[in-house]
C-alpha atoms as a PDB file:
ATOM      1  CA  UNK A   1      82.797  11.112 -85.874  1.00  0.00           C
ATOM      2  CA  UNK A   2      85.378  13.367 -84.060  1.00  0.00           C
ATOM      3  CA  UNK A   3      86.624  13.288 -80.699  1.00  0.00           C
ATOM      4  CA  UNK A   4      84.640  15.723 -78.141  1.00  0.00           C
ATOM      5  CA  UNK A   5      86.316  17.364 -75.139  1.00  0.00           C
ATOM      6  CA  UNK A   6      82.855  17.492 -73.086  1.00  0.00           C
ATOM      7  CA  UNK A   7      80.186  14.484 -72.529  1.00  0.00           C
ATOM      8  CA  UNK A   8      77.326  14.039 -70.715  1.00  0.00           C
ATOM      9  CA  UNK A   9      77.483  12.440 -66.990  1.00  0.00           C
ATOM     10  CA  UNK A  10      75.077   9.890 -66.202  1.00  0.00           C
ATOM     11  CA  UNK A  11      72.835  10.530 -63.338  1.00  0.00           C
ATOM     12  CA  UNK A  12      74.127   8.374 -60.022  1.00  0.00           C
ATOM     13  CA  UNK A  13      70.602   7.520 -59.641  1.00  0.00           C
ATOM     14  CA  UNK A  14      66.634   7.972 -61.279  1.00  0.00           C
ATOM     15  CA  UNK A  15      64.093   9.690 -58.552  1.00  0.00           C
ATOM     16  CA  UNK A  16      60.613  10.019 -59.068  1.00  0.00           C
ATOM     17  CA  UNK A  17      57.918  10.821 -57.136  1.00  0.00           C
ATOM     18  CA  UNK A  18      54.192   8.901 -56.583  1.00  0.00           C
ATOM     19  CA  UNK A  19      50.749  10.413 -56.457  1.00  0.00           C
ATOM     20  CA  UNK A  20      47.956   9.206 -56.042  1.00  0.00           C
ATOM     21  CA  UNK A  21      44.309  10.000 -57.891  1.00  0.00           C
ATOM     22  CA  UNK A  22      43.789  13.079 -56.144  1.00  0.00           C
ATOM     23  CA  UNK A  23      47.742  14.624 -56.510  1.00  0.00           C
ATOM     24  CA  UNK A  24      48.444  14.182 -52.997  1.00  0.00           C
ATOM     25  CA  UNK A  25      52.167  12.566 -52.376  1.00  0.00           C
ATOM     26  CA  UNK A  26      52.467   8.603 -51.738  1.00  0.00           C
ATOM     27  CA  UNK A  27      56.122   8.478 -51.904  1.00  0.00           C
ATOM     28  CA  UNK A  28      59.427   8.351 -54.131  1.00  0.00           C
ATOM     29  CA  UNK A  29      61.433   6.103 -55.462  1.00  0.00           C
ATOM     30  CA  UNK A  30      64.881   5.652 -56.279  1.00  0.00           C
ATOM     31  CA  UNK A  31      66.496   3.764 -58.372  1.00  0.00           C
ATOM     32  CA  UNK A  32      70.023   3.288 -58.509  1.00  0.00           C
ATOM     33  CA  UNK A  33      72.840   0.722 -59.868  1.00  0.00           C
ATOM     34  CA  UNK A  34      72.770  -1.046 -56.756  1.00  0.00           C
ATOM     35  CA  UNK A  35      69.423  -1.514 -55.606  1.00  0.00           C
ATOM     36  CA  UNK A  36      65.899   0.310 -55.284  1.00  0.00           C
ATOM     37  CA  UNK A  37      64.870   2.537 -52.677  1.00  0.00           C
ATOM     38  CA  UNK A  38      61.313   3.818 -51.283  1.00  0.00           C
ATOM     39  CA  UNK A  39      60.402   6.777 -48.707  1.00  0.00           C
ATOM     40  CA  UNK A  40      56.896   6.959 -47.515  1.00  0.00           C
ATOM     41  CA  UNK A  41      55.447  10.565 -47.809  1.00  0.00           C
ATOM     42  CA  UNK A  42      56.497  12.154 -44.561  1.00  0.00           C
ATOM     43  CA  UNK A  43      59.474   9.824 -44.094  1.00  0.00           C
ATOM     44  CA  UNK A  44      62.881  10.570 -43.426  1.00  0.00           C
ATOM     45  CA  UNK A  45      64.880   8.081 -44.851  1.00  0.00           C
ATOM     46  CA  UNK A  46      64.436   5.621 -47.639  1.00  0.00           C
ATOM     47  CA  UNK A  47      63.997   1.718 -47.174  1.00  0.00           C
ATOM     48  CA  UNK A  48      65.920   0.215 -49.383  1.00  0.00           C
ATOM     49  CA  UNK A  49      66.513  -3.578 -51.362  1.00  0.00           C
ATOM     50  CA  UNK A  50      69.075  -4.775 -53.610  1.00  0.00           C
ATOM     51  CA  UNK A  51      68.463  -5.560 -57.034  1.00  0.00           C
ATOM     52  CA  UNK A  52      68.412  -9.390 -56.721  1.00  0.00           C
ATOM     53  CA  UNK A  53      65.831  -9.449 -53.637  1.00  0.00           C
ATOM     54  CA  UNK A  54      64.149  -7.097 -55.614  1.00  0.00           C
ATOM     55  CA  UNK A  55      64.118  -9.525 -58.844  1.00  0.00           C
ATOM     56  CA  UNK A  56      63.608 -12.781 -57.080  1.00  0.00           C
ATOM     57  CA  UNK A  57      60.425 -11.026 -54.959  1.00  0.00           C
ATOM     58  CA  UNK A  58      58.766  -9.511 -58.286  1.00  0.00           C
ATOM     59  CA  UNK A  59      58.919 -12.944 -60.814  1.00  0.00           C
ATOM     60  CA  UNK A  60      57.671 -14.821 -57.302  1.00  0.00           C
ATOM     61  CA  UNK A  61      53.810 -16.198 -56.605  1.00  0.00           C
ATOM     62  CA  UNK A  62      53.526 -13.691 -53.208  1.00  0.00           C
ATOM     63  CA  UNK A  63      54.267 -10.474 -55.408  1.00  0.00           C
ATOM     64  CA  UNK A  64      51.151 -11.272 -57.298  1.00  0.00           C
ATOM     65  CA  UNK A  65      53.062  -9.087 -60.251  1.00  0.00           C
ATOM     66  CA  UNK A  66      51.581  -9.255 -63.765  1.00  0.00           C
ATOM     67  CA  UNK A  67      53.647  -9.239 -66.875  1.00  0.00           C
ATOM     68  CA  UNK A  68      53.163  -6.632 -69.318  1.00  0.00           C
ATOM     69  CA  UNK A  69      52.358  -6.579 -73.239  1.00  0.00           C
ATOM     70  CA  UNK A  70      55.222  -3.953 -74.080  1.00  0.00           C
END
């Protein structure tokens, strides 16, 4: 394959925005290489976690989090 003078840039971070049933705006989240960040709707800032707070609180009993089938 030959060389290429241009690539593609990876994002710094993934963003996405939550509704909820009726369309109306929950939140976003971000995700990024060092952690995961949330904003309420309305909020001004994001709360954020870092990845291993983040793991160790999802696997645990209090998350109540469900594995999936995929």
């Amino acid at each position: 394959m030959p060389a290429y003078k241009n690539s593609f840039r990876s994002p710094e971070h993934i963003e996405a925005t939550i509704v909820d049933g009726t369309g109306s705006v929950v939140g976003k989240i971000r995700i990024k290489p060092s952690g995961i960040l949330w904003k309420p709707s309305g909020a001004h800032k994001y709360y954020s976690v870092p990845w291993t707070k983040f793991a160790d609180w999802i696997v645990s009993k209090a998350a109540s989090a469900k594995t999936t089938t995929k």
